[in-house]
Protein backbone atom coordinates (compact mmCIF):
# COMPACT_ATOMS: atom_id res chain seq x y z
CA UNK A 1 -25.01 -65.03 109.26
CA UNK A 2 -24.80 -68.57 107.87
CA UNK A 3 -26.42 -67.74 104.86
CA UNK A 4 -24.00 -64.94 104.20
CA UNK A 5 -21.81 -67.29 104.28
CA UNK A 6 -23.27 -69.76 101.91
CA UNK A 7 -23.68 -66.64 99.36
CA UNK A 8 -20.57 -65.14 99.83
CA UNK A 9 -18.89 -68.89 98.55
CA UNK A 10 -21.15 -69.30 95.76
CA UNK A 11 -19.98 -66.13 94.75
CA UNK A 12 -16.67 -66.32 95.42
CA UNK A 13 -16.79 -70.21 92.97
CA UNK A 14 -18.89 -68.61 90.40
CA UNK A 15 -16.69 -66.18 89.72
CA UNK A 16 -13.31 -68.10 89.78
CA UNK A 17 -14.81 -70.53 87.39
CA UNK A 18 -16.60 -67.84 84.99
CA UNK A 19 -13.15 -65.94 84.99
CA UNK A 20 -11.40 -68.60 84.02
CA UNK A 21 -13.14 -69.05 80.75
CA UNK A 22 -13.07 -64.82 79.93
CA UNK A 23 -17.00 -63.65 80.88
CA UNK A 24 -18.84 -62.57 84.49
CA UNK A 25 -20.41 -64.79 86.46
CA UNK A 26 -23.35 -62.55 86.93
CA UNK A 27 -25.94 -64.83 84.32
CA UNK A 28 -25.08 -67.89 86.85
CA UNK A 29 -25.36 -65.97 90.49
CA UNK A 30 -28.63 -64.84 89.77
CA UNK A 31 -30.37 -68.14 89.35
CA UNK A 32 -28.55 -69.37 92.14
CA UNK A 33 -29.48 -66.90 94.44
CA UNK A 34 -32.70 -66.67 93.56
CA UNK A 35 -33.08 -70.87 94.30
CA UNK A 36 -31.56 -69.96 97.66
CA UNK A 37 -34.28 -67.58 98.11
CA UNK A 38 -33.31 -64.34 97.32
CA UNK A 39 -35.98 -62.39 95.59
CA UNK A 40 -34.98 -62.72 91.43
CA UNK A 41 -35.39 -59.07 91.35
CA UNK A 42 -33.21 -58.43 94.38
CA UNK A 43 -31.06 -61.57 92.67
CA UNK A 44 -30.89 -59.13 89.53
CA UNK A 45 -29.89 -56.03 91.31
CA UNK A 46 -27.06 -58.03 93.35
CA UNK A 47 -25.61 -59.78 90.20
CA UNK A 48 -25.46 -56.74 88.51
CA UNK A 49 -23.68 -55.10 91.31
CA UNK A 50 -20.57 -57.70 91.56
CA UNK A 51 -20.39 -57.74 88.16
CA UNK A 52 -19.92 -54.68 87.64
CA UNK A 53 -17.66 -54.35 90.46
CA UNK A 54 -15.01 -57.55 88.99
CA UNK A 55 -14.78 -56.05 85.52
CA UNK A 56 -14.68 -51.75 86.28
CA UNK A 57 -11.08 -52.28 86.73
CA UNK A 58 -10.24 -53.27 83.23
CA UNK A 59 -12.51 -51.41 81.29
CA UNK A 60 -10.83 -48.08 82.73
CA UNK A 61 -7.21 -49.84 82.06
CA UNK A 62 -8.53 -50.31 78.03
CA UNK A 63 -9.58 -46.06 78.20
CA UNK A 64 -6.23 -45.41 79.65
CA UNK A 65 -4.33 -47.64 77.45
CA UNK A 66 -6.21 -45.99 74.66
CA UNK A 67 -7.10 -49.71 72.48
CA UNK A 68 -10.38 -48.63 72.04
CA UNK A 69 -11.70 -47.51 68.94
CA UNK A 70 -14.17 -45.10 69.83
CA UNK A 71 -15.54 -44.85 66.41
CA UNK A 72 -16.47 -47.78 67.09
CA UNK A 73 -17.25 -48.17 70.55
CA UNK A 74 -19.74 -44.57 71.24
CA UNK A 75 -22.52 -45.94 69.12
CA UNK A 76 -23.11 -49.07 71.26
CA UNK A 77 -22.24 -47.59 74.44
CA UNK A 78 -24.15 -44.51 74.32
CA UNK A 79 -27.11 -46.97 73.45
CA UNK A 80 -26.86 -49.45 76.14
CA UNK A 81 -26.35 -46.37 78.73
CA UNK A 82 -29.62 -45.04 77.56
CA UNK A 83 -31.35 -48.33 77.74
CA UNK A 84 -30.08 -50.29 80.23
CA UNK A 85 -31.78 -48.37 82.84
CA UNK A 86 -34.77 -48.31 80.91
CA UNK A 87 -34.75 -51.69 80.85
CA UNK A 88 -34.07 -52.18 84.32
CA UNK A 89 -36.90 -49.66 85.62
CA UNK A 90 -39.02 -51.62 83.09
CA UNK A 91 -38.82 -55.11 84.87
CA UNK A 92 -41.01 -53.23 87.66
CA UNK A 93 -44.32 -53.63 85.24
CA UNK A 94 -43.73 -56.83 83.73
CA UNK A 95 -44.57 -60.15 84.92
CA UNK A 96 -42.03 -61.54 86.69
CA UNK A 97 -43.09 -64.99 85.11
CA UNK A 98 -42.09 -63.91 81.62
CA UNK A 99 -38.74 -62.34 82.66
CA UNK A 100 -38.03 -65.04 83.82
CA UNK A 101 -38.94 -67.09 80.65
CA UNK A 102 -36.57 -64.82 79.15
CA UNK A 103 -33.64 -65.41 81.22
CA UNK A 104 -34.08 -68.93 80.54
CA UNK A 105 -33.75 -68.14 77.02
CA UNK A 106 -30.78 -66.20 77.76
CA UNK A 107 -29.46 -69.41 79.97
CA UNK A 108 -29.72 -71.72 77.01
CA UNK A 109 -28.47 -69.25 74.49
CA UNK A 110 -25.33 -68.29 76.02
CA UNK A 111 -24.68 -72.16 77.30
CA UNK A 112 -24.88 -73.03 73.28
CA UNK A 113 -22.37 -70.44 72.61
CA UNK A 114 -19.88 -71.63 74.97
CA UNK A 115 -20.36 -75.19 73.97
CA UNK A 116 -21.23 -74.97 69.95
CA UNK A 117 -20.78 -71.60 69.08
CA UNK A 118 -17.77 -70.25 66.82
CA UNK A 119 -16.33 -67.08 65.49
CA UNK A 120 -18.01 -67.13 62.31
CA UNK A 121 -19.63 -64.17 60.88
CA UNK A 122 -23.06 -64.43 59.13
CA UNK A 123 -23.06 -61.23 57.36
CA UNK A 124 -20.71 -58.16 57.37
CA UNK A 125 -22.53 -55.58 58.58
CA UNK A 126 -21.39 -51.94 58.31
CA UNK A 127 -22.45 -48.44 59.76
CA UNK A 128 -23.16 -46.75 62.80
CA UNK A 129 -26.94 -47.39 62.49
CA UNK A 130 -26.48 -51.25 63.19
CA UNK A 131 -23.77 -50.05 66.07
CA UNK A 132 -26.61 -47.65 67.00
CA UNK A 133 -29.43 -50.63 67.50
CA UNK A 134 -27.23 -53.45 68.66
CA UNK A 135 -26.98 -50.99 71.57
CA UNK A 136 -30.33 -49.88 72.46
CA UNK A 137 -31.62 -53.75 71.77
CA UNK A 138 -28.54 -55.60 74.19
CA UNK A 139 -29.28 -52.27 76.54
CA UNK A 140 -32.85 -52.68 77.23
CA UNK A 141 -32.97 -56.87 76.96
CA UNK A 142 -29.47 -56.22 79.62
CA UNK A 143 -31.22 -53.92 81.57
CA UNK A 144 -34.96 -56.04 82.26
CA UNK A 145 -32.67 -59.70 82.56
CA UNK A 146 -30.25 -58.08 85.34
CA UNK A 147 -27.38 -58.86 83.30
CA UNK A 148 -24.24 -56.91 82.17
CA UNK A 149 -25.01 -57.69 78.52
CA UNK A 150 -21.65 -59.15 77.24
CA UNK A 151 -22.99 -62.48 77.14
CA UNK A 152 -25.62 -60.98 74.54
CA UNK A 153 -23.47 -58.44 72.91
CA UNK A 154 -20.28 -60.54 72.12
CA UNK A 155 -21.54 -63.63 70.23
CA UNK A 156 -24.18 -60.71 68.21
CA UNK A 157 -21.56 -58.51 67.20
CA UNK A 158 -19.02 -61.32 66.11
CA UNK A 159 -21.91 -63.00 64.20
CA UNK A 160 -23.04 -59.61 62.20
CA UNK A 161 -18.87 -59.62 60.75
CA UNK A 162 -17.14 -57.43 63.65
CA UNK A 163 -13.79 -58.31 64.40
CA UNK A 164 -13.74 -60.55 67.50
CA UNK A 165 -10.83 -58.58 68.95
CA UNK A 166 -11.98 -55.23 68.94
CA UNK A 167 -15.12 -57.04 69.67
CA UNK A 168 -13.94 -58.13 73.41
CA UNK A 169 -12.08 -54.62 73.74
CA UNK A 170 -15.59 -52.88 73.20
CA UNK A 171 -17.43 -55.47 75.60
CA UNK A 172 -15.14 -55.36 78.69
CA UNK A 173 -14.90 -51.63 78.41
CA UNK A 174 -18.61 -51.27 77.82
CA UNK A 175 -20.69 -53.73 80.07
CA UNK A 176 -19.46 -52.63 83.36
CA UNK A 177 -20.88 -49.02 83.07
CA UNK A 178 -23.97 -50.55 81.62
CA UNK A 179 -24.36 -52.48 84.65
CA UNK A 180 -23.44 -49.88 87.28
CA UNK A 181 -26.73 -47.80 85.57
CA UNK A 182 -28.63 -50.87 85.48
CA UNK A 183 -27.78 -51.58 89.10
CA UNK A 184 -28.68 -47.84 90.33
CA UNK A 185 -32.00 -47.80 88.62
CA UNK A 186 -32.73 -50.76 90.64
CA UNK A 187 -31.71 -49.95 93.60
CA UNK A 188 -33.99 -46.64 93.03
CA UNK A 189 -36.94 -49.02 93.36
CA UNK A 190 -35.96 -52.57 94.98
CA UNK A 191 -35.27 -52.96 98.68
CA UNK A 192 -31.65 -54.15 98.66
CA UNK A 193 -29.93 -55.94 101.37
CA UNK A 194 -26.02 -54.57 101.50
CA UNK A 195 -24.79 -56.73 103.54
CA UNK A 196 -25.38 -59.32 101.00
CA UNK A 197 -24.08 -56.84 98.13
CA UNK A 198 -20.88 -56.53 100.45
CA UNK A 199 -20.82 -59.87 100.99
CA UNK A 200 -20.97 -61.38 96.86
CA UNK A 201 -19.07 -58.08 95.57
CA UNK A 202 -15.97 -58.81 97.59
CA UNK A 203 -16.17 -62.70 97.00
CA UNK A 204 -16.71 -61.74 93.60
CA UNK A 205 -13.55 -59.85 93.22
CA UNK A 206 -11.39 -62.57 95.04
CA UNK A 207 -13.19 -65.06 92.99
CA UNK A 208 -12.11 -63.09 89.73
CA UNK A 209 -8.67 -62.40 90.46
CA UNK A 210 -8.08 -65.88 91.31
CA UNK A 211 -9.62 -67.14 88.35
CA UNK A 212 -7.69 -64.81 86.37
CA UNK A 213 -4.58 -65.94 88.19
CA UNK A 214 -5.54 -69.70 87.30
CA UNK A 215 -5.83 -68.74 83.58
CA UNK A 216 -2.49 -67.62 82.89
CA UNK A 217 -1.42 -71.76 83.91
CA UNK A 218 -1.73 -73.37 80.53
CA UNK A 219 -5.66 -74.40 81.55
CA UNK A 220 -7.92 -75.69 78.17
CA UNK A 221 -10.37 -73.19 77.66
CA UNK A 222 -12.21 -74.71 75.95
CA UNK A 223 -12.98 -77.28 78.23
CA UNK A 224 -13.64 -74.39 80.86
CA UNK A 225 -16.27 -72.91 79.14
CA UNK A 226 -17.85 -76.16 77.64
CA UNK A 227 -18.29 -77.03 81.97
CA UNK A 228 -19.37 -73.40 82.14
CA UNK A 229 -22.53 -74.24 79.35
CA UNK A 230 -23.12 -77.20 81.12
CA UNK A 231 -23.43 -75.40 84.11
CA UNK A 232 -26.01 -72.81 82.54
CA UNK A 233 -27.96 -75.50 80.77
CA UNK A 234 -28.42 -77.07 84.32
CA UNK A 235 -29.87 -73.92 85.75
CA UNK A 236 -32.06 -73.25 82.88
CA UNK A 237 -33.76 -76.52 82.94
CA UNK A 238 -33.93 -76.04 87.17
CA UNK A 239 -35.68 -72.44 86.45
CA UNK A 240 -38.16 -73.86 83.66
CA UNK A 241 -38.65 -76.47 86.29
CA UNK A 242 -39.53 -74.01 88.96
CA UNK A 243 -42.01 -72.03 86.82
């Protein structure tokens, strides 16, 4: 029961913080679980889980307020639904070791972004066949890491010339159905304890309602998500540590 308890608070701080600066706290949790001695696969399938629970609320309010552009938003999510869970029953046959090198990677990759990165395009990509394999790529890579994705997906679209606002439409309305198919493939093949998904989705929620609550009160978020990069850089360097 104490443990619970010590998971359900992490949770419950991750995700007030990671609200705060716009993103799920999902990338963070997992680590952090994991160091507390949750299984990183079982880590995976729980992050995914409360992430997916936090952000399912807004993606239907952006269908039902119809500020999508589905022209632009199909290719990538059709994609990532096909290869999420592909990725996700893939991280069954591949050393464990090496996904985890990868989420490193991912940990020092979206820390830079928070800290350095900016909304500057590199090229101006056009077409629905880049749409098409930003989608399957972020899906599968989403899908083996245990992730939602929007970490990936966000900084990659806005750095291929796609406008950053339409950009963060297509992400929040996206990710969270990515994840929910991530999480079920997972749970097809991973024991899960669901007391502890109980237990991190609902702190998650609270967490993520406060946090959005906090926002709206003039905070520099900037600042938020430069302590949010520190934060990941700290927990890559404690996993690369750990391997």
């Amino acid at each position: 029961m104490h443990d619970y308890l010590i998971y359900t608070l992490i949770a419950f701080l991750l995700s007030a913080l990671f609200s705060m600066g716009g993103t799920g706290s999902g990338i963070a949790l997992i680590p952090v679980l994991n160091f507390f001695g949750i299984e990183f696969i079982v880590a995976k399938a729980t992050g995914l889980f409360a992430g997916a629970s936090t952000t399912i609320t807004s993606s239907v309010m952006n269908i039902k307020r119809k500020v999508l552009d589905f022209s632009f938003v199909w290719p990538i999510a059709f994609m990532m639904l096909i290869f999420a869970p592909i990725g996700a029953y893939s991280s069954q046959y591949i050393n464990e070791i090496l996904v985890k090198y990868l989420f490193v990677l991912l940990l020092f990759y979206s820390a830079t972004m928070m800290i350095f990165g900016k909304k500057k395009s590199l090229t101006h990509a056009k077409g629905k066949a880049i749409l098409f394999t930003v989608g399957a790529f972020v899906g599968f890579l989403a899908g083996l890491l245990g992730v939602g994705g929007g970490n990936i997906l966000m900084p990659l679209l806005i750095l291929l010339g796609f406008e950053p606002k339409k950009v963060a439409v297509t992400v929040s309305s996206v990710v969270p159905f990515a994840a929910l198919s991530s999480f079920f493939t997972y749970a097809s093949y991973v024991k899960l304890d669901w007391i502890l998904l109980l237990c991190v989705m609902l702190a998650s929620i609270a967490g993520g309602y406060i946090g959005n609550y906090l926002m709206h009160f003039k905070l520099d978020q900037m600042k938020t998500k430069k302590l949010m990069g520190i934060i990941l850089y700290i927990l890559a360097f404690k996993m690369l540590y750990k391997l």
